[in-house]
Protein backbone atom coordinates (compact mmCIF):
# COMPACT_ATOMS: atom_id res chain seq x y z
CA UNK A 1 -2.27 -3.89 -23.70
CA UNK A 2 -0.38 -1.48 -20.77
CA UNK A 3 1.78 -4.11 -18.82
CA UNK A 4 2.06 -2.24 -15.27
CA UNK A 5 5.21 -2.94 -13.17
CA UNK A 6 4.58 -3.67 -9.73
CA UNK A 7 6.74 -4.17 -6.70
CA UNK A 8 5.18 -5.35 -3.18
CA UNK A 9 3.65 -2.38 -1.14
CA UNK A 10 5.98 -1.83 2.18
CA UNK A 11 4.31 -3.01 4.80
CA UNK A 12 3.98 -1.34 7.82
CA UNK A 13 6.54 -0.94 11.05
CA UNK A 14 6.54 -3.55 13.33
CA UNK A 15 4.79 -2.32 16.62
CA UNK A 16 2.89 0.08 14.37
CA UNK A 17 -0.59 0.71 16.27
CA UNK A 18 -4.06 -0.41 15.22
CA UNK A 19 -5.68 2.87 13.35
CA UNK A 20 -7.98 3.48 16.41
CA UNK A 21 -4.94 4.07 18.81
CA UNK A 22 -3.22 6.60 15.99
CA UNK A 23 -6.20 8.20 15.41
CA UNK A 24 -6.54 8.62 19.52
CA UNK A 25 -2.79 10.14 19.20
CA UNK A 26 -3.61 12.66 16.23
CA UNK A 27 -6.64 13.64 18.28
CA UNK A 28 -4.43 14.35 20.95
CA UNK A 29 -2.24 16.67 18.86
CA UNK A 30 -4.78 18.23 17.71
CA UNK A 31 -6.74 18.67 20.29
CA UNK A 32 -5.94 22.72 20.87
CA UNK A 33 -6.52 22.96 17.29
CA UNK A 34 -10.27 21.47 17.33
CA UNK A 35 -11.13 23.50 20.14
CA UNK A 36 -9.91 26.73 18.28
CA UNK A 37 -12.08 25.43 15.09
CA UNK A 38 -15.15 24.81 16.84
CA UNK A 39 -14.73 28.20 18.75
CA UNK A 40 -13.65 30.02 15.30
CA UNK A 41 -16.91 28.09 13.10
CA UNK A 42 -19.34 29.24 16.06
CA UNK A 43 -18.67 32.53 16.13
CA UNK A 44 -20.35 35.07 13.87
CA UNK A 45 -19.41 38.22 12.26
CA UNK A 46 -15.81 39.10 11.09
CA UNK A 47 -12.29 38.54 12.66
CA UNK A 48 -11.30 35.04 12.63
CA UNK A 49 -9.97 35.13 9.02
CA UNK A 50 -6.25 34.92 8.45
CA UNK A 51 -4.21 36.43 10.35
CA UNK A 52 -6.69 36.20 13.47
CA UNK A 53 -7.81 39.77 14.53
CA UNK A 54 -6.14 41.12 17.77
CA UNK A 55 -9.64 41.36 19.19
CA UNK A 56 -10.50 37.61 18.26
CA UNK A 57 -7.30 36.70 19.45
CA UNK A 58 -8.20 38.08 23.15
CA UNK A 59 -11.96 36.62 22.50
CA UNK A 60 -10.62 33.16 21.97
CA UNK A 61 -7.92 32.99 24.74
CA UNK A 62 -10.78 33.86 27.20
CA UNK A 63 -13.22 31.54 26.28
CA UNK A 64 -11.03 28.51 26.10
CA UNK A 65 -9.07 29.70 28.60
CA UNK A 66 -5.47 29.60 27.01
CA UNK A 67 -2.97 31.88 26.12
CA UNK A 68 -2.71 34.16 23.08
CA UNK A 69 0.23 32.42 21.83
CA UNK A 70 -1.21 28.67 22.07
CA UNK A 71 -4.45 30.38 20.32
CA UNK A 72 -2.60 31.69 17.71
CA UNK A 73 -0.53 28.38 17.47
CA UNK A 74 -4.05 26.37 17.40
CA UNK A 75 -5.52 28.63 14.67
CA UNK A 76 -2.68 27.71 12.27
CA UNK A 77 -2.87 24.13 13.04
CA UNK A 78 -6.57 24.23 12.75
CA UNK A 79 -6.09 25.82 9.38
CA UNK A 80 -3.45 23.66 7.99
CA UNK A 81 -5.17 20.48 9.32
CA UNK A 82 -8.09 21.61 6.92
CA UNK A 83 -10.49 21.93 10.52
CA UNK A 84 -11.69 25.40 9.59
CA UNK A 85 -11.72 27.06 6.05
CA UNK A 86 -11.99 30.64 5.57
CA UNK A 87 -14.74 32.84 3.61
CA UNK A 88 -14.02 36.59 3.48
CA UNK A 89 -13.69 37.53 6.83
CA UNK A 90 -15.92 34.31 8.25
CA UNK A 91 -14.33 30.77 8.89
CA UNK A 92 -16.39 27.48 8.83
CA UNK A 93 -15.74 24.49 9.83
CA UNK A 94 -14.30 22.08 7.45
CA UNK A 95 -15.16 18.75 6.70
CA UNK A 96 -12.72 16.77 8.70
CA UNK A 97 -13.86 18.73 11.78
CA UNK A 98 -17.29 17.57 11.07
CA UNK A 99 -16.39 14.03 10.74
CA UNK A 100 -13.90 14.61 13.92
CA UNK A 101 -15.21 12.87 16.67
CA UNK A 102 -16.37 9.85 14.35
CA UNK A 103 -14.22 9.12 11.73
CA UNK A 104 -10.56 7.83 12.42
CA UNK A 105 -9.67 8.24 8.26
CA UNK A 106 -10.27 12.08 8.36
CA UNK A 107 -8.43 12.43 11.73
CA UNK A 108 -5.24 11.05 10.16
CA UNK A 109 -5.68 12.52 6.98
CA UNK A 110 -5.96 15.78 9.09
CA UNK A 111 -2.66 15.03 10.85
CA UNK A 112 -1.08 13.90 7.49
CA UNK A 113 -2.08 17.30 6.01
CA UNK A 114 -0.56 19.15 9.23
CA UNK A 115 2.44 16.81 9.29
CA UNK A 116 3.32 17.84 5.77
CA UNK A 117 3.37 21.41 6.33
CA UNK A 118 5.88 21.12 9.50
CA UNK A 119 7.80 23.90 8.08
CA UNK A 120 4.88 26.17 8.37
CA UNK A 121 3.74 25.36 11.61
CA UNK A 122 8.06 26.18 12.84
CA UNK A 123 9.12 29.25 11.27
CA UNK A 124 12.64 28.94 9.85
CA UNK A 125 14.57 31.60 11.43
CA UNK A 126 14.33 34.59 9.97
CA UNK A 127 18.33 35.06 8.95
CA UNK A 128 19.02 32.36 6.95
CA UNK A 129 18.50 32.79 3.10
CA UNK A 130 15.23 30.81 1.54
CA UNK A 131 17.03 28.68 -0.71
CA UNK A 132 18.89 27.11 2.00
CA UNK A 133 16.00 26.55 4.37
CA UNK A 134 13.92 24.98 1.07
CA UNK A 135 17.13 22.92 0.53
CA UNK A 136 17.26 21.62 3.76
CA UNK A 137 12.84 20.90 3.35
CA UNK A 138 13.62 19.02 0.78
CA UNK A 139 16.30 16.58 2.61
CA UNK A 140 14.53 15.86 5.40
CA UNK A 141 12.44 12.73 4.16
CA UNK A 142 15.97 11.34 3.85
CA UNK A 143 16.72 12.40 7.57
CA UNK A 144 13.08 10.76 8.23
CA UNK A 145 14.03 7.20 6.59
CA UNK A 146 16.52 7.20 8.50
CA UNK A 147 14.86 7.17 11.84
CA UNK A 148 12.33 4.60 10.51
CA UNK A 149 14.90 2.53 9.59
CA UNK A 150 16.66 2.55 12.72
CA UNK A 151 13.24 1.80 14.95
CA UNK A 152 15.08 3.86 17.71
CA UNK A 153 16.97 6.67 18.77
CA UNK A 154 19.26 8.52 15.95
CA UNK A 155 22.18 10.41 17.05
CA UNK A 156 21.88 14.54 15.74
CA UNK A 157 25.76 13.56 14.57
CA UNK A 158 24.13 11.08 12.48
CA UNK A 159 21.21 12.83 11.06
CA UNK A 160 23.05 15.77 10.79
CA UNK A 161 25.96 14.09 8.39
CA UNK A 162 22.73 12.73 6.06
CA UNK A 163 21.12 16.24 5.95
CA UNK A 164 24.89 17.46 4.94
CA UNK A 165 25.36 14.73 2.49
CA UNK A 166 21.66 15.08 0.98
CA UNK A 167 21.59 19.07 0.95
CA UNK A 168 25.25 18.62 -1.50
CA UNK A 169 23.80 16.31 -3.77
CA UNK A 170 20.85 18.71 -4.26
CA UNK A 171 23.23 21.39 -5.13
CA UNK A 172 25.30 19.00 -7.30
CA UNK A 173 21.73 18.40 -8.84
CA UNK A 174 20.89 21.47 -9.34
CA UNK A 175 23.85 22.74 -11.17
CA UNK A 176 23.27 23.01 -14.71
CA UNK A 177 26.25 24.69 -16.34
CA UNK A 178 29.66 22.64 -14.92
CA UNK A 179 32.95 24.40 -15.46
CA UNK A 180 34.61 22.45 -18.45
CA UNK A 181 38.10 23.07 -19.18
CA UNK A 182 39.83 26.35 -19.28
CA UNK A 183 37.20 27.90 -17.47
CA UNK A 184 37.06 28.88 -13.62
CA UNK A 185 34.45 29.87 -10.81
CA UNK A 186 34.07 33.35 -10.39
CA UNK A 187 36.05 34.54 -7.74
CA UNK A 188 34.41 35.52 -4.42
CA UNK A 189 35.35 39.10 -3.45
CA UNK A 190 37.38 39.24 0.09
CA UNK A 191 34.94 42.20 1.16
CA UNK A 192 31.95 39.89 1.30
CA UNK A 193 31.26 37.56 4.21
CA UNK A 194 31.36 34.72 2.13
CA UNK A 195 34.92 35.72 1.08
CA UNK A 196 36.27 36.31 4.09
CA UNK A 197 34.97 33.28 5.77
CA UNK A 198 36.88 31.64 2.59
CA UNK A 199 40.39 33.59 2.88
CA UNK A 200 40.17 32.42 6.80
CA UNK A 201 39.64 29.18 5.79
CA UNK A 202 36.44 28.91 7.30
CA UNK A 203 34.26 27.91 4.36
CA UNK A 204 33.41 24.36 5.42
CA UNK A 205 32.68 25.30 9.19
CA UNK A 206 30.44 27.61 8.26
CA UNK A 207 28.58 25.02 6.00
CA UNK A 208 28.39 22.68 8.80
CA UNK A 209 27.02 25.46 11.52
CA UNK A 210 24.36 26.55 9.10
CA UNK A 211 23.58 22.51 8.29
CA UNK A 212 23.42 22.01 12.18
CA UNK A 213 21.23 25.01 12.52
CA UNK A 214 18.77 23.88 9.69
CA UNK A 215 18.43 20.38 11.41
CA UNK A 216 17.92 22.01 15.07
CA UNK A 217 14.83 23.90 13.04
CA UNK A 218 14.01 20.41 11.19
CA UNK A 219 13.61 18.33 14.03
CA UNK A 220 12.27 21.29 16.18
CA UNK A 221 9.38 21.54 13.60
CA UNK A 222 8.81 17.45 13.19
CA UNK A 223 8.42 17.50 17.26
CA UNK A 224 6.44 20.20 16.91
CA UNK A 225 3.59 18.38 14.74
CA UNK A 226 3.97 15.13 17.01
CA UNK A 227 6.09 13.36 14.20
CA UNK A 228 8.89 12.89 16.50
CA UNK A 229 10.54 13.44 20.39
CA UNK A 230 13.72 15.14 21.18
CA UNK A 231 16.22 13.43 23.77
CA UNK A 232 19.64 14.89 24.82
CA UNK A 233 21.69 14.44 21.65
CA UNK A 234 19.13 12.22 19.78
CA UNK A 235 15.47 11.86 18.35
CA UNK A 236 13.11 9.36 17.99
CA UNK A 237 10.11 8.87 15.55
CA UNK A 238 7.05 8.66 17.54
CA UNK A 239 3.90 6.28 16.73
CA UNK A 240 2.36 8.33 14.17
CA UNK A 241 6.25 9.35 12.76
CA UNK A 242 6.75 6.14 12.29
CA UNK A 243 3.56 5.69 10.53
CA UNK A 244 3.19 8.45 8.57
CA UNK A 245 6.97 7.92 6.78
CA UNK A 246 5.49 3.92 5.80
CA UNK A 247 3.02 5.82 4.45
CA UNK A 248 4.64 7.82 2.31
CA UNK A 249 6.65 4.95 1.07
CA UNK A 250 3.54 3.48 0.19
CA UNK A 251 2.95 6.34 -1.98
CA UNK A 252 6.49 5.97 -3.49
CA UNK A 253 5.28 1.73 -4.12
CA UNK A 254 2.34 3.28 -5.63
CA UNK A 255 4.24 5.41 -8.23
CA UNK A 256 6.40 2.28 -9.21
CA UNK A 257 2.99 0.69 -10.47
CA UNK A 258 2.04 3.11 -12.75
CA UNK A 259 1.96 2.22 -16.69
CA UNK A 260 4.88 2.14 -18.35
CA UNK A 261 6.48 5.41 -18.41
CA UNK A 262 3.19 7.18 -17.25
CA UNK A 263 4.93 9.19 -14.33
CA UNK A 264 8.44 10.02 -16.00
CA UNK A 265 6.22 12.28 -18.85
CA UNK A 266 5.55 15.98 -18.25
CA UNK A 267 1.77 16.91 -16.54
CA UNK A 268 0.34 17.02 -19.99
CA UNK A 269 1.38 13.94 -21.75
CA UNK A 270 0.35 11.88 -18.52
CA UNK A 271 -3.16 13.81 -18.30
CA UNK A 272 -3.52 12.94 -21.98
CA UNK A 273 -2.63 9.52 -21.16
CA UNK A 274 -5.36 9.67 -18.09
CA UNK A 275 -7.83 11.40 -20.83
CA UNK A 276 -9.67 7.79 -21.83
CA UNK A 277 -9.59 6.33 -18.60
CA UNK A 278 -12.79 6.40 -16.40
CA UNK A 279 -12.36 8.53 -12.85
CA UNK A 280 -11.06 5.62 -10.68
CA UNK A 281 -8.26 4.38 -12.42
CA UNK A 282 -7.10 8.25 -13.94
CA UNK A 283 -7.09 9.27 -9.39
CA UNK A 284 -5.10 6.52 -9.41
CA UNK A 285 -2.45 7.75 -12.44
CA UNK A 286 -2.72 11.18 -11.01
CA UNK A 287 -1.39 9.63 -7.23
CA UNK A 288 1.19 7.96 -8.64
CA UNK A 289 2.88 11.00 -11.12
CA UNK A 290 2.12 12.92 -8.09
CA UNK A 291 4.36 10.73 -5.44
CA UNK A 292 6.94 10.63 -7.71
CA UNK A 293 6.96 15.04 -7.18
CA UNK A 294 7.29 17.05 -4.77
CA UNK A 295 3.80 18.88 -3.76
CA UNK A 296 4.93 22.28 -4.73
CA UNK A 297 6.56 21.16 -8.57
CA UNK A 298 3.66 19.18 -8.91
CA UNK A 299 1.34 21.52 -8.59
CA UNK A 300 3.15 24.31 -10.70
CA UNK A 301 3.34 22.32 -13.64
CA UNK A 302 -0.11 21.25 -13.18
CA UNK A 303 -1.46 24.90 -13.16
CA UNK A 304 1.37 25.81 -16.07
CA UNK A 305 -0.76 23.21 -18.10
CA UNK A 306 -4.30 24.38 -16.83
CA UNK A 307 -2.89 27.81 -18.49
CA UNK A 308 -2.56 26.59 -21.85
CA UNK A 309 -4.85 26.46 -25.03
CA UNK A 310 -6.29 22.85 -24.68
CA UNK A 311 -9.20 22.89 -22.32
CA UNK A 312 -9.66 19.44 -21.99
CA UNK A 313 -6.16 19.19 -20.26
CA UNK A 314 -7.20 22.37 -18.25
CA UNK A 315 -10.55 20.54 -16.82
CA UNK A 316 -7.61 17.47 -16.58
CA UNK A 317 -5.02 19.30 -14.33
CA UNK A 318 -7.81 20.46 -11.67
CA UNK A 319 -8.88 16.95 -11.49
CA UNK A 320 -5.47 15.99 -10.45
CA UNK A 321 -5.32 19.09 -8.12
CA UNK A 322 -8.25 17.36 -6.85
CA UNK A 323 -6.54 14.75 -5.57
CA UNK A 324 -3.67 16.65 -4.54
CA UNK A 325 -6.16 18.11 -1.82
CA UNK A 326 -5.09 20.44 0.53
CA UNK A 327 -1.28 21.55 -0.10
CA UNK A 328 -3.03 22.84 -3.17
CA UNK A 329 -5.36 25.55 -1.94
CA UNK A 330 -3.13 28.34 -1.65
CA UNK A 331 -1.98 27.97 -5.57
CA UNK A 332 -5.76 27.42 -6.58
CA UNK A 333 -7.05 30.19 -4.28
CA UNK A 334 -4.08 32.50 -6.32
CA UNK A 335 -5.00 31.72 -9.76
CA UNK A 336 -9.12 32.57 -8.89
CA UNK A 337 -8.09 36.09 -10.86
CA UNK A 338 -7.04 34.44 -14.14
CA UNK A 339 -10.33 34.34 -16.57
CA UNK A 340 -9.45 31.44 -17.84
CA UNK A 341 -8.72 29.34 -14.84
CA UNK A 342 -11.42 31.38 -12.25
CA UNK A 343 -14.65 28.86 -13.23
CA UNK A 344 -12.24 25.57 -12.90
CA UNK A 345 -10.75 27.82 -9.35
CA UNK A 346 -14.03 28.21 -7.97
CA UNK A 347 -15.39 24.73 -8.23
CA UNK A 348 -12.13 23.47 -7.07
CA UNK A 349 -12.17 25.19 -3.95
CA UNK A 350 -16.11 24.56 -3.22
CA UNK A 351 -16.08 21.10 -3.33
CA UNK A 352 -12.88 21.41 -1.08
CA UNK A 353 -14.56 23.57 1.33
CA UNK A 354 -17.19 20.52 1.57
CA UNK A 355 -19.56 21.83 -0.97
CA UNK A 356 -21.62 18.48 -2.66
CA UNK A 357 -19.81 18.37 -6.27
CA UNK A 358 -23.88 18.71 -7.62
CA UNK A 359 -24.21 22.11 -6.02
CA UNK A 360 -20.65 23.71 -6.68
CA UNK A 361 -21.74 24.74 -9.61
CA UNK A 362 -23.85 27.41 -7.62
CA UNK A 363 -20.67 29.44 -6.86
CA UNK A 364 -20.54 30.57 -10.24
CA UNK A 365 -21.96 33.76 -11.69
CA UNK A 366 -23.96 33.02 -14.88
CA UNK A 367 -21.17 34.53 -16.99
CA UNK A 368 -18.76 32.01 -15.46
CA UNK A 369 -20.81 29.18 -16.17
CA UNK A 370 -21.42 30.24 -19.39
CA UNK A 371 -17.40 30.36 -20.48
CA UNK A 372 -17.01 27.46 -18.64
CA UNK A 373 -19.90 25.39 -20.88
CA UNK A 374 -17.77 27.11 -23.99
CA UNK A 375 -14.33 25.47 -22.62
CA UNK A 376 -15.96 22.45 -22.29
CA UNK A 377 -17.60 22.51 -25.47
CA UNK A 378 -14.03 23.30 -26.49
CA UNK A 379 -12.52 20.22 -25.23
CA UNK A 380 -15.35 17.77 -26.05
CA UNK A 381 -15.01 19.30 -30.08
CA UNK A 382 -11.18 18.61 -30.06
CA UNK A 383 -11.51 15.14 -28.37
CA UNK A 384 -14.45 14.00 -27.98
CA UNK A 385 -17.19 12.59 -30.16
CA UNK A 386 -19.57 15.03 -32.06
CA UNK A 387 -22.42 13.02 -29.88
CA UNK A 388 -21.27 14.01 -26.99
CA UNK A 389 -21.12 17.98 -28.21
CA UNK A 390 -24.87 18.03 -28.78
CA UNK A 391 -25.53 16.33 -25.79
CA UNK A 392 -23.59 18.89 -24.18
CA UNK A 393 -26.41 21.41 -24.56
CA UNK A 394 -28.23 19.83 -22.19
CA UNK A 395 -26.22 21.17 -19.48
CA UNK A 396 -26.28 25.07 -20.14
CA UNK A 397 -27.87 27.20 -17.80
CA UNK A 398 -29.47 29.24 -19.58
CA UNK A 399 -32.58 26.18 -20.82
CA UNK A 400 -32.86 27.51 -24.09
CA UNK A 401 -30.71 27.61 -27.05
CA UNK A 402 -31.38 31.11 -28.30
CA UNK A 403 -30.77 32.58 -24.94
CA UNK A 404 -27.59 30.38 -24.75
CA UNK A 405 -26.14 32.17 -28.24
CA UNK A 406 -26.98 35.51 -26.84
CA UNK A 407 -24.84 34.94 -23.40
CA UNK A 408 -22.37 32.86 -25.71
CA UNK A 409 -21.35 35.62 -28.19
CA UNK A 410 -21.02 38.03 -24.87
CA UNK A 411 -18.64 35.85 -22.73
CA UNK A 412 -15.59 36.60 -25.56
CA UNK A 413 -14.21 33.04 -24.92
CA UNK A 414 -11.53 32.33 -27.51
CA UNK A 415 -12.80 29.55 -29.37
CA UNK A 416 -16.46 30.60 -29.35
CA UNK A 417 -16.53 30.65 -33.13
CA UNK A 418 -15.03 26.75 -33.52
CA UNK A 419 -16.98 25.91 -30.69
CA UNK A 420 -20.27 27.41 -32.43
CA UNK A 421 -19.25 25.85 -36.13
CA UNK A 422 -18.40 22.41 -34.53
CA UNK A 423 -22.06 22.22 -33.12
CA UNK A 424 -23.69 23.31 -35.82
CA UNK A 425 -22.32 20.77 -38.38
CA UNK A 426 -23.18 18.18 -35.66
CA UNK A 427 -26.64 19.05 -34.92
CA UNK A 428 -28.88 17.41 -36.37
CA UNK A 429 -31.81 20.04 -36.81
CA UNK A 430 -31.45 21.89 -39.41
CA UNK A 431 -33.08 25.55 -38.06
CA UNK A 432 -30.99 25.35 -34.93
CA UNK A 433 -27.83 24.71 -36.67
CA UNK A 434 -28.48 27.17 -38.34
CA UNK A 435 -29.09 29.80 -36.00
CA UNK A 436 -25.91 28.08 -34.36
CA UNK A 437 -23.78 29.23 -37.96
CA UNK A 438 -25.60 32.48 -37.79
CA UNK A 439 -24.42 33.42 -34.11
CA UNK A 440 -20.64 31.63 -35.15
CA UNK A 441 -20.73 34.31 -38.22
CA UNK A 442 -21.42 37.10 -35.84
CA UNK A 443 -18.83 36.64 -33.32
CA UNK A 444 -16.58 35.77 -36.43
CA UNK A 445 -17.49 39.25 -37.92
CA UNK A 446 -17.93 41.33 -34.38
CA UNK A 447 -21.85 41.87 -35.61
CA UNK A 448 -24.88 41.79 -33.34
């Protein structure tokens, strides 16, 4: 039996508001942003897809009488908040602006989603190298538990020596090959800024004005989503700041309960470990491996997996991208060109566009659905039982099992031929397993 190790859930800030009242203050943030959605999702024809036209642009700053730039501003919010969703050329509104005005759980989800992708909504500036600004992205929850912690004002001194001391451990991290003896760094040449700031002696200042920098972008960002307020010299986490660092915590709590070992394994041992469990309990395995990751890692190795021979772990990982949610859309959307991952893609992205998981299926060309019934089969013949593969017939499109073959030998899915051979041994009627071995011999032997 899986013992689970549990430590108590963090409870939430003292002074934290009731739901309603956060929900009224991520409305509030937001409030541009619905107002852009609603104008974007009632308007026909093309322009308002990504980046917004020039001539939508001008469109939507007359009718809600605002200017260009807080348009352009609310469109991005709207987008990242998951308020709108884009088809072609023609947005929609998203769920959680359906559910806006009524439901406080997709208001603060919505908020959640934005407050995540601060560094989105506030552009890092444009000279300063990518793997500092991701460096300094990744240090900020420590800057954040910090302000929690301190249920006030925080000096910039203050969180400006954390971000320092975090963004130096990630480098320490992060170094995989350490000089051992008799070996040196490699010199920096004196020509190159780098080595002239060195021969100066001005190395470490340097460091510290890009650090400061970084942090002025940080915290400009956090304010920017409503996470936090800027004072002369210090910040503050506001209401839903304060609430939305318990919650990840939480998330951290919920990791910690996980079986045994579950989250420290790679994506596929702990989505074969999820395999046998039934859909509650696996969302919850998948949120816990999941807070123990950053979104982006997370997600790579999830796809990496998806792109491998097994398709039961490839049905698997875009269950946990499921749950993952929005931060994952961009990835899913890029992978909707791979054969092998476009049916899983396409469903993915329906049901988070709001499609009913029942009709998703319709966004799939025949051909799709047929590979995808093949991958399926695929995974149900390496792990499932040999019941389940006949039952699995059932659910082709195509109602008939000669017209199934036909559309089966044409898709050229990999394992069509052990797919085809596992069904027929475990059918039990003897003429349509054999016209099962027949049509496994042809794709075998490339006949008609």
């Amino acid at each position: 039996m899986t013992t689970r190790r549990t430590r108590p859930a963090p409870r939430p800030p003292e002074g934290t508001p009731p739901r309603t009242e956060l929900a009224r203050q991520a409305r509030a943030v937001l409030a541009d942003a619905v107002r852009i959605a609603h104008w974007a999702a009632g308007t026909p024809g093309p322009g308002t897809a990504a980046p917004l036209a020039a001539h939508a642009l001008e469109r939507a700053a007359t009718a809600l009488e605002l200017s260009p730039a807080q348009v352009r501003a609310g469109w991005d919010r709207a987008r990242l908040a998951g308020l709108i969703e884009l088809h072609g050329d023609t947005a929609r509104p998203g769920w959680r602006l359906r559910a806006w005005d009524r439901d406080d759980s997709a208001v603060l989800r919505g908020w959640v989603a934005l407050f995540d992708a601060w560094s989105l909504v506030h552009a890092a500036p444009a000279d300063i190298e990518a793997g500092a600004v991701a460096e300094a992205v990744e240090a900020v929850p420590q800057v954040l538990s910090l302000l929690q912690l301190s249920a006030g004002p925080v000096t910039v001194p203050a969180l400006l020596d954390l971000l320092g001391q975090r963004v130096a451990e990630l480098q320490e991290e992060r170094c995989e090959v350490p000089l051992g003896p008799g070996r040196t760094a490699p010199a920096t040449p004196a020509d190159t800024p780098a080595g002239a700031a060195a021969e100066n002696g001005a190395g470490p200042a340097r460091s510290a004005d890009l650090n400061a920098l970084l942090l002025d972008w940080a915290l400009e960002g956090l304010a920017a989503v409503g996470a936090l307020t800027l004072g002369n010299g210090h910040a503050t986490l506001t209401p839903l700041g304060n609430w939305a660092v318990w919650v990840k915590l939480e998330q951290i709590c919920v990791a910690a309960q996980s079986p045994a070992g579950n989250i420290e394994q790679s994506a596929a041992d702990m989505l074969l470990g999820c395999a046998r469990l039934t859909p509650g309990p696996a969302r919850d395995e998948y949120r816990a491996w999941l807070a123990a990751r950053t979104v982006g890692s997370a997600v790579a190795e999830l796809l990496a997996v998806a792109r491998g021979e097994d398709a039961l772990l490839r049905g698997l990982a875009f269950e946990a991208l499921r749950v993952v949610g929005a931060p994952a859309e961009p990835e899913v959307r890029a992978v909707v060109t791979e054969p092998s991952l476009r049916p899983y893609a396409l469903l993915w992205l329906a049901e988070y566009e709001g499609n009913d998981p029942d009709d998703a299926q319709d966004v799939l060309s025949r051909e799709e659905s047929t590979w995808l019934w093949v991958d399926t089969a695929a995974a149900v013949a390496d792990h499932g039982e040999i019941g389940l593969l006949v039952r699995h017939l059932d659910s082709a499109v195509q109602g008939t099992v000669p017209a199934l073959l036909d559309e089966v030998r044409a898709v050229g899915h990999p394992r069509t031929v052990q797919v085809l051979v596992a069904l027929a041994a475990a059918h039990p009627d003897p003429a349509l397993a054999k016209a099962v071995r027949r049509a496994a011999f042809q794709v075998h032997t490339g006949g008609a």
